[in-house]
PDB file of N, CA and C in Angstrom:
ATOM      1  N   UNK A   1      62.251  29.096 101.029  1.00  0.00           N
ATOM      2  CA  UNK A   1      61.361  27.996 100.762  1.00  0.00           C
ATOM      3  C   UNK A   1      60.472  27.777 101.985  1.00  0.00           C
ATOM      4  N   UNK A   2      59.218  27.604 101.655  1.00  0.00           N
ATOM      5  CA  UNK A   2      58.189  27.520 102.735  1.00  0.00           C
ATOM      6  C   UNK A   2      58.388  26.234 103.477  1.00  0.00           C
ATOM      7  N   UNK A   3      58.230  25.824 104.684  1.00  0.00           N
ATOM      8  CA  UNK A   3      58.486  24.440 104.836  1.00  0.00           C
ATOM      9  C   UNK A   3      56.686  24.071 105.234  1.00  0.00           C
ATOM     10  N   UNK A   4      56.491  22.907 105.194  1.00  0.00           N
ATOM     11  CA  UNK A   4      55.024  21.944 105.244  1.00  0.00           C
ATOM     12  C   UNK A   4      55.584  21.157 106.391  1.00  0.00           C
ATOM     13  N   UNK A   5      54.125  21.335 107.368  1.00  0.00           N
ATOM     14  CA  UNK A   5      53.739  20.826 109.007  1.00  0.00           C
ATOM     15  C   UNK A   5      54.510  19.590 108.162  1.00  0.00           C
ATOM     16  N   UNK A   6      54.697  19.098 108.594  1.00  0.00           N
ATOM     17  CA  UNK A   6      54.886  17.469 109.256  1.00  0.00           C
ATOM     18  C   UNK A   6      55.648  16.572 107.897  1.00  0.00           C
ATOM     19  N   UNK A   7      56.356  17.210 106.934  1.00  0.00           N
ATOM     20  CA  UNK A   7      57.272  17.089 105.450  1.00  0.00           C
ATOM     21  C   UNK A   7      58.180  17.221 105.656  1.00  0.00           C
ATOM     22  N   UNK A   8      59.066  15.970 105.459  1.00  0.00           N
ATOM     23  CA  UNK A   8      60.368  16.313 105.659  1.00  0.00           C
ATOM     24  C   UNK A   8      60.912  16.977 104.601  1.00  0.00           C
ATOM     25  N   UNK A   9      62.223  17.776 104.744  1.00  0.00           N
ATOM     26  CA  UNK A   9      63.120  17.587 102.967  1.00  0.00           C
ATOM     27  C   UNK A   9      64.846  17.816 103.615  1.00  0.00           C
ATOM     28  N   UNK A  10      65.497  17.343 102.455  1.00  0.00           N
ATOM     29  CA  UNK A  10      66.708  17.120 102.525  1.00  0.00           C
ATOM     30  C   UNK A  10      66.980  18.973 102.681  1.00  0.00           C
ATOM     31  N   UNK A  11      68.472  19.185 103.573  1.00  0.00           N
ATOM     32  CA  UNK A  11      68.754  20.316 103.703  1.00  0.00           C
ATOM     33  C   UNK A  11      70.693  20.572 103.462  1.00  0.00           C
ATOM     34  N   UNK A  12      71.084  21.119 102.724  1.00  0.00           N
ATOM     35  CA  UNK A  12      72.490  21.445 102.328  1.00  0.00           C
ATOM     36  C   UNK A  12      73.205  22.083 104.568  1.00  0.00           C
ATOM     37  N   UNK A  13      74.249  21.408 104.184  1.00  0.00           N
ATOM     38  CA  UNK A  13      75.173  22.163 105.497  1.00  0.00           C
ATOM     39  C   UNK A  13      75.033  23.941 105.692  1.00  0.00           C
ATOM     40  N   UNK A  14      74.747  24.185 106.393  1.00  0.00           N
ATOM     41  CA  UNK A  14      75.734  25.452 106.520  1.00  0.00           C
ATOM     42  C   UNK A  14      74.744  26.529 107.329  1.00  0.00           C
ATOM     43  N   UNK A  15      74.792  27.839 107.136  1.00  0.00           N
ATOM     44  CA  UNK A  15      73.836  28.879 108.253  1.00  0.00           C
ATOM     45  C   UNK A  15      72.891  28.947 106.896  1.00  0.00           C
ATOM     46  N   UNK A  16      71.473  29.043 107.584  1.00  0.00           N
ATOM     47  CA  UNK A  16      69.998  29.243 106.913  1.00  0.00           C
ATOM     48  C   UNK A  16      69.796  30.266 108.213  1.00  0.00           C
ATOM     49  N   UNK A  17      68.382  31.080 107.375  1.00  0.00           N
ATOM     50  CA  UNK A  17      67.378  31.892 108.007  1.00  0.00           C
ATOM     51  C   UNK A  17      66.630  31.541 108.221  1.00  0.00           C
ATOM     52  N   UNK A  18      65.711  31.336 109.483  1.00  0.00           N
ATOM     53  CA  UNK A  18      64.433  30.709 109.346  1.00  0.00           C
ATOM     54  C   UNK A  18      63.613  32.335 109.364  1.00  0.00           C
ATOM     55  N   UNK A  19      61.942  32.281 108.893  1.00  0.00           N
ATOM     56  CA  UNK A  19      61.559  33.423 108.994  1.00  0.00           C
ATOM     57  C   UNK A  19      59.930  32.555 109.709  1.00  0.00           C
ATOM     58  N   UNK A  20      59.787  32.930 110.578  1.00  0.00           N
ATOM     59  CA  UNK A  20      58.132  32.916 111.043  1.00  0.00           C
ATOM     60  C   UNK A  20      57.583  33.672 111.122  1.00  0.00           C
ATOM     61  N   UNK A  21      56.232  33.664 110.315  1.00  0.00           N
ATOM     62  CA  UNK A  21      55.016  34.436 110.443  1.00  0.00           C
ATOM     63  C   UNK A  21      53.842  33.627 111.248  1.00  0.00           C
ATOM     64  N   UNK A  22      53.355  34.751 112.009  1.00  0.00           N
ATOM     65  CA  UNK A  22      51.968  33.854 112.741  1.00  0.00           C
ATOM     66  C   UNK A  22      51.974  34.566 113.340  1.00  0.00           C
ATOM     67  N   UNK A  23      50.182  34.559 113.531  1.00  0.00           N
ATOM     68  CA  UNK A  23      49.204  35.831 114.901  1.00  0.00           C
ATOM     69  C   UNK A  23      48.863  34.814 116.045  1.00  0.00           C
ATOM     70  N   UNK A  24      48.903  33.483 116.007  1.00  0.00           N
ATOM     71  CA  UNK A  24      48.315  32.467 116.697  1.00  0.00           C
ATOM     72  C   UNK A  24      49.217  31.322 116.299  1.00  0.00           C
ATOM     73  N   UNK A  25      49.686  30.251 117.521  1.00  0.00           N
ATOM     74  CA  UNK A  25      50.261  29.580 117.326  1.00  0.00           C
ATOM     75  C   UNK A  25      51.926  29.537 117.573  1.00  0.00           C
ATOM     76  N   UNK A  26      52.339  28.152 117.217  1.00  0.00           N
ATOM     77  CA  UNK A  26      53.725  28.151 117.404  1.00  0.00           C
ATOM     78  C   UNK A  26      54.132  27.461 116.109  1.00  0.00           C
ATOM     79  N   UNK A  27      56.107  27.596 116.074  1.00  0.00           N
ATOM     80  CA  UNK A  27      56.372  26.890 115.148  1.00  0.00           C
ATOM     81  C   UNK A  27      57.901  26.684 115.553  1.00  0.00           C
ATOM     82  N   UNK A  28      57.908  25.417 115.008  1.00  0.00           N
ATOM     83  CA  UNK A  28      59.921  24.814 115.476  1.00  0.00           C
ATOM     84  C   UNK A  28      60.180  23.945 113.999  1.00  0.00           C
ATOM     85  N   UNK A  29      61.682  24.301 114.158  1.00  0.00           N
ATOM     86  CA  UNK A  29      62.285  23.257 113.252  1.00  0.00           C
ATOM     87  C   UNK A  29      62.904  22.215 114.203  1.00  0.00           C
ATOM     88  N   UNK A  30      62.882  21.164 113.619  1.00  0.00           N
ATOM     89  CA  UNK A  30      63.671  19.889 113.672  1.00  0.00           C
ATOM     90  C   UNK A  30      64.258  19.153 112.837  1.00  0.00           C
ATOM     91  N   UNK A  31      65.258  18.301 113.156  1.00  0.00           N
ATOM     92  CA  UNK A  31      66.299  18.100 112.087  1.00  0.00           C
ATOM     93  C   UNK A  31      67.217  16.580 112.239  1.00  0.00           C
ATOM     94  N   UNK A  32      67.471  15.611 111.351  1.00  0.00           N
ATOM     95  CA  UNK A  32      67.364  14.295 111.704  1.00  0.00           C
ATOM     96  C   UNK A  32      68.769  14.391 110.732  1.00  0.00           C
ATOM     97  N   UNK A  33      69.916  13.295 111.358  1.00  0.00           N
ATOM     98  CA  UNK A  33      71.352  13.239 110.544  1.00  0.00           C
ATOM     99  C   UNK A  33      71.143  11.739 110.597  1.00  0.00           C
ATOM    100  N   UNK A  34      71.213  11.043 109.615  1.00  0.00           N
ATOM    101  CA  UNK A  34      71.598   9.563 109.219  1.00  0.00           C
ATOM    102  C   UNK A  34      70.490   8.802 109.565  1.00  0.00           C
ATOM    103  N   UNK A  35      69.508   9.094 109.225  1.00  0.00           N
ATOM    104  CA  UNK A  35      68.249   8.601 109.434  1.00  0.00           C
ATOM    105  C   UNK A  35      67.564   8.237 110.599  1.00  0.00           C
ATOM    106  N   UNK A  36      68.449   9.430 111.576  1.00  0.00           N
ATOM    107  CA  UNK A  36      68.220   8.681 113.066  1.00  0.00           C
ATOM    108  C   UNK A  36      66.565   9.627 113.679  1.00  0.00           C
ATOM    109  N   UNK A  37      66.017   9.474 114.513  1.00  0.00           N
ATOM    110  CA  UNK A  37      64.811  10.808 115.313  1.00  0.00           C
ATOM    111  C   UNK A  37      65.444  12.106 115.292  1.00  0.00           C
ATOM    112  N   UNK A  38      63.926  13.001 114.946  1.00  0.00           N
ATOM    113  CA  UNK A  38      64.414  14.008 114.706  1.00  0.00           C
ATOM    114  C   UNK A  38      64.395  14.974 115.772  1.00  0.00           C
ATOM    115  N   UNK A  39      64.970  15.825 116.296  1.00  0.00           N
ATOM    116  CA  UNK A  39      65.552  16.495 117.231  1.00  0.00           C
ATOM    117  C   UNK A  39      65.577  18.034 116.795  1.00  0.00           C
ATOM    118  N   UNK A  40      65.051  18.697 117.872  1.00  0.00           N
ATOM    119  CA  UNK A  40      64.785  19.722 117.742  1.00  0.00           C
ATOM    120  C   UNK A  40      66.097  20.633 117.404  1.00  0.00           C
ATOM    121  N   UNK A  41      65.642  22.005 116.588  1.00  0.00           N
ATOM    122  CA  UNK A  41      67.151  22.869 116.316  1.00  0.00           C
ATOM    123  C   UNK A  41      67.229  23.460 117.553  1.00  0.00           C
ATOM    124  N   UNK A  42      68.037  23.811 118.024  1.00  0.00           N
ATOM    125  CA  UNK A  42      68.078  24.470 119.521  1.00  0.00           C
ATOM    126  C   UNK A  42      67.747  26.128 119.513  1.00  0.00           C
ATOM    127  N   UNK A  43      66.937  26.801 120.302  1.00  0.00           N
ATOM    128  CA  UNK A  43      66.541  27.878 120.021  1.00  0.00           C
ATOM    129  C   UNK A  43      65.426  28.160 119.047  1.00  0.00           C
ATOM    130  N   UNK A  44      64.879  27.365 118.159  1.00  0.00           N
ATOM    131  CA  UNK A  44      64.103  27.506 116.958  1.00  0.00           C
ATOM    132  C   UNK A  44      62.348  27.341 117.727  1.00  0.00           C
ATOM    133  N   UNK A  45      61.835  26.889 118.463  1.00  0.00           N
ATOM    134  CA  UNK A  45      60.668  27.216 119.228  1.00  0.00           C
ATOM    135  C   UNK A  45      60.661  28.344 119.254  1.00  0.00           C
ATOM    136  N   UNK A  46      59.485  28.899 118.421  1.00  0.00           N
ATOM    137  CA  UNK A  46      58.999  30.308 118.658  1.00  0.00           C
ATOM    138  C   UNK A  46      57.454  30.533 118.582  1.00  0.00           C
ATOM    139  N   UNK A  47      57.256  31.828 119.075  1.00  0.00           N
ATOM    140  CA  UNK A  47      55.738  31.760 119.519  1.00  0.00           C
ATOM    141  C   UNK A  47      54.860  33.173 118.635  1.00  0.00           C
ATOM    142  N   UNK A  48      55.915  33.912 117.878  1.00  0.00           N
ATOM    143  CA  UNK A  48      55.532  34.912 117.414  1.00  0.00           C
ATOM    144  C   UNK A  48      56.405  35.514 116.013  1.00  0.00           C
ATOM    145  N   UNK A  49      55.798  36.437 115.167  1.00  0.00           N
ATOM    146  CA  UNK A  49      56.644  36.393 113.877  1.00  0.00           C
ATOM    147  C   UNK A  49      57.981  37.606 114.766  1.00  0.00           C
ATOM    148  N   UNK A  50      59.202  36.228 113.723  1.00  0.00           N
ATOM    149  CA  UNK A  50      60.581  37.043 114.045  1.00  0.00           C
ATOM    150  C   UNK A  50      61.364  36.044 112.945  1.00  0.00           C
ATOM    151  N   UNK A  51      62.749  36.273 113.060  1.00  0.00           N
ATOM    152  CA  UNK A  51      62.836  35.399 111.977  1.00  0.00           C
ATOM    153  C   UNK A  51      64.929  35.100 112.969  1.00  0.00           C
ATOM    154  N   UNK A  52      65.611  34.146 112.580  1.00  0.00           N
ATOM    155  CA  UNK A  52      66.618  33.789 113.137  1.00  0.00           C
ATOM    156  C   UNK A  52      67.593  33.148 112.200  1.00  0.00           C
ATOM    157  N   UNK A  53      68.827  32.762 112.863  1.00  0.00           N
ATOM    158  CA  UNK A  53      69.564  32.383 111.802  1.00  0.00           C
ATOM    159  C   UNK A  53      70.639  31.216 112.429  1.00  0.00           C
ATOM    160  N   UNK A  54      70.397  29.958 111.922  1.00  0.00           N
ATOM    161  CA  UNK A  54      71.150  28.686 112.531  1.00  0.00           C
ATOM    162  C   UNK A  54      71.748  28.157 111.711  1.00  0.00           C
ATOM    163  N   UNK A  55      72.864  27.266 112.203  1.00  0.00           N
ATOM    164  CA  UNK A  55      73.607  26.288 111.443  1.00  0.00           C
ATOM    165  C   UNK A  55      73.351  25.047 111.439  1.00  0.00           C
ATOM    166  N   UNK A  56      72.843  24.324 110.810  1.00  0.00           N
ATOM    167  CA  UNK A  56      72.818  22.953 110.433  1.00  0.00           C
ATOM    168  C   UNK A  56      74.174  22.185 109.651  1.00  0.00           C
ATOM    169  N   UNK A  57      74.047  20.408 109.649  1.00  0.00           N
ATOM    170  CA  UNK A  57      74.186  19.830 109.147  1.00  0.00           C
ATOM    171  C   UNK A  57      73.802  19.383 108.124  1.00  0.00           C
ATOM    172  N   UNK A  58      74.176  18.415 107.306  1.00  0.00           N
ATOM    173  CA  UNK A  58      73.840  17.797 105.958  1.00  0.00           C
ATOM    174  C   UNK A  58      72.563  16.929 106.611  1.00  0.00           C
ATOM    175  N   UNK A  59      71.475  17.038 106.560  1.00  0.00           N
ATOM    176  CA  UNK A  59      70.462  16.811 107.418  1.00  0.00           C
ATOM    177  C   UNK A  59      69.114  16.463 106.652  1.00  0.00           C
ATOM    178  N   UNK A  60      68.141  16.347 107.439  1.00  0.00           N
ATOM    179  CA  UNK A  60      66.830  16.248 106.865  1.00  0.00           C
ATOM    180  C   UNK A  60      65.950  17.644 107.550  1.00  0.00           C
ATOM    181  N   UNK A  61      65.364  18.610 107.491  1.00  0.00           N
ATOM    182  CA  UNK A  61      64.596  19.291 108.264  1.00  0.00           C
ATOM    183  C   UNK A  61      63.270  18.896 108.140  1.00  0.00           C
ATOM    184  N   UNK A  62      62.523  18.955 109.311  1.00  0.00           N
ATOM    185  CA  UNK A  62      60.743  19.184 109.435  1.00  0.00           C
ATOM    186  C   UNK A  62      60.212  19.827 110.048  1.00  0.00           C
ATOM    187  N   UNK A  63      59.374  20.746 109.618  1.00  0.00           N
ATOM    188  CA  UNK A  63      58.686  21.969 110.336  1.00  0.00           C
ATOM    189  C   UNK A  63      57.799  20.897 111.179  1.00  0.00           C
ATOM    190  N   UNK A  64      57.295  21.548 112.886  1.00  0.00           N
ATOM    191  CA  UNK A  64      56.292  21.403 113.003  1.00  0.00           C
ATOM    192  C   UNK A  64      55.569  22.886 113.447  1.00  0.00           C
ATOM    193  N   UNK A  65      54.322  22.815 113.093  1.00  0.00           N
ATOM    194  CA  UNK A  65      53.829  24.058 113.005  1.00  0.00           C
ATOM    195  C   UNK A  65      52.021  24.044 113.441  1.00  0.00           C
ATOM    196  N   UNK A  66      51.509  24.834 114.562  1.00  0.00           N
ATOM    197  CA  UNK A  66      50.442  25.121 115.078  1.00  0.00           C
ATOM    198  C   UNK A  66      49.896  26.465 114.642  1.00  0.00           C
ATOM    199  N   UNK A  67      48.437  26.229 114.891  1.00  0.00           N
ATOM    200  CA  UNK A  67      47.556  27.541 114.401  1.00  0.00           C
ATOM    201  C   UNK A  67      47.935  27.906 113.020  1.00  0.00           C
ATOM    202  N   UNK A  68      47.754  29.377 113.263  1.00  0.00           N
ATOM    203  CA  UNK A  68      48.415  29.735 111.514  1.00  0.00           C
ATOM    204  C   UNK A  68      49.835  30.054 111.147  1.00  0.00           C
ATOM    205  N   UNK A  69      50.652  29.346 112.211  1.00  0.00           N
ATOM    206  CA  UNK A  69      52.457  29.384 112.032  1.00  0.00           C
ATOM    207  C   UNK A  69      52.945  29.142 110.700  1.00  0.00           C
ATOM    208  N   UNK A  70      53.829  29.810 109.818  1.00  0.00           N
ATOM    209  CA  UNK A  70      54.571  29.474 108.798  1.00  0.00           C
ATOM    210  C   UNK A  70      56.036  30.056 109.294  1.00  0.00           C
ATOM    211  N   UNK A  71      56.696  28.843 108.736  1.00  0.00           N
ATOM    212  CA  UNK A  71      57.860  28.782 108.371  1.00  0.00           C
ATOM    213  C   UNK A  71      58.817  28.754 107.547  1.00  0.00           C
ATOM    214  N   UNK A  72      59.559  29.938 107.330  1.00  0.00           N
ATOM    215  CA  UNK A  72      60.432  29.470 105.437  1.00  0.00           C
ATOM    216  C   UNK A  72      61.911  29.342 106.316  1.00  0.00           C
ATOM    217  N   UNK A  73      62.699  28.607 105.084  1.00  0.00           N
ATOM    218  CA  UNK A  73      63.854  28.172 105.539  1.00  0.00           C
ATOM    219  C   UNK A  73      64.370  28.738 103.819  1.00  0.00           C
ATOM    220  N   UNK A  74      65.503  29.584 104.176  1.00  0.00           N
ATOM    221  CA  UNK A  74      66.737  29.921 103.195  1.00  0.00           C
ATOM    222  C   UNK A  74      67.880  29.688 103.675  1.00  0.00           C
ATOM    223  N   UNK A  75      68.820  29.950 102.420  1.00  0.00           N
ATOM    224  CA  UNK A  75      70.229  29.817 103.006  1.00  0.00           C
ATOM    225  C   UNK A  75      70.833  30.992 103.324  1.00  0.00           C
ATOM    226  N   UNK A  76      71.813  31.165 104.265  1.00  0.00           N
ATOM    227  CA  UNK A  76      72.243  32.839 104.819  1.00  0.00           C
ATOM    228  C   UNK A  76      73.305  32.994 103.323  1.00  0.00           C
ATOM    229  N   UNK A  77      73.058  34.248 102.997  1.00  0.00           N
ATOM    230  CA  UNK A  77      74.067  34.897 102.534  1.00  0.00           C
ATOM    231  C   UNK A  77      75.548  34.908 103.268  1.00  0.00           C
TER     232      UNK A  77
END
């Protein structure tokens, strides 16, 4: 699922993939538990296409995203 600059959405527990594409720009996830500020995933600042794989909580995620950065978020196999 693609995530949208500055949209939050609800996110299930467990390991996801993030995948970034981009020639220009940056892109991070962040991630908010009990309605508190949202806080960056640790390691998820990136500056070039690669793609990674983190564990979250029962959470909220929000991309933020510069230039032509995209971000999709799945769940790991």
């Amino acid at each position: 699922m693609n995530l949208v600059n500055s949209e939050s959405r609800s996110q299930a527990p467990g390991d996801h993939n993030l995948t970034y594409i981009m020639t220009a720009g940056t892109a991070k996830l962040t991630y908010s538990v009990d309605n508190k500020p949202f806080i960056d995933v640790p390691d998820s600042a990136k500056t070039a296409t690669t793609g990674v794989t983190v564990r979250l909580p029962a959470c909220r995620v929000l991309a933020v995203l510069t230039g032509d950065a995209t971000l999709s978020i799945n769940r790991a196999e």
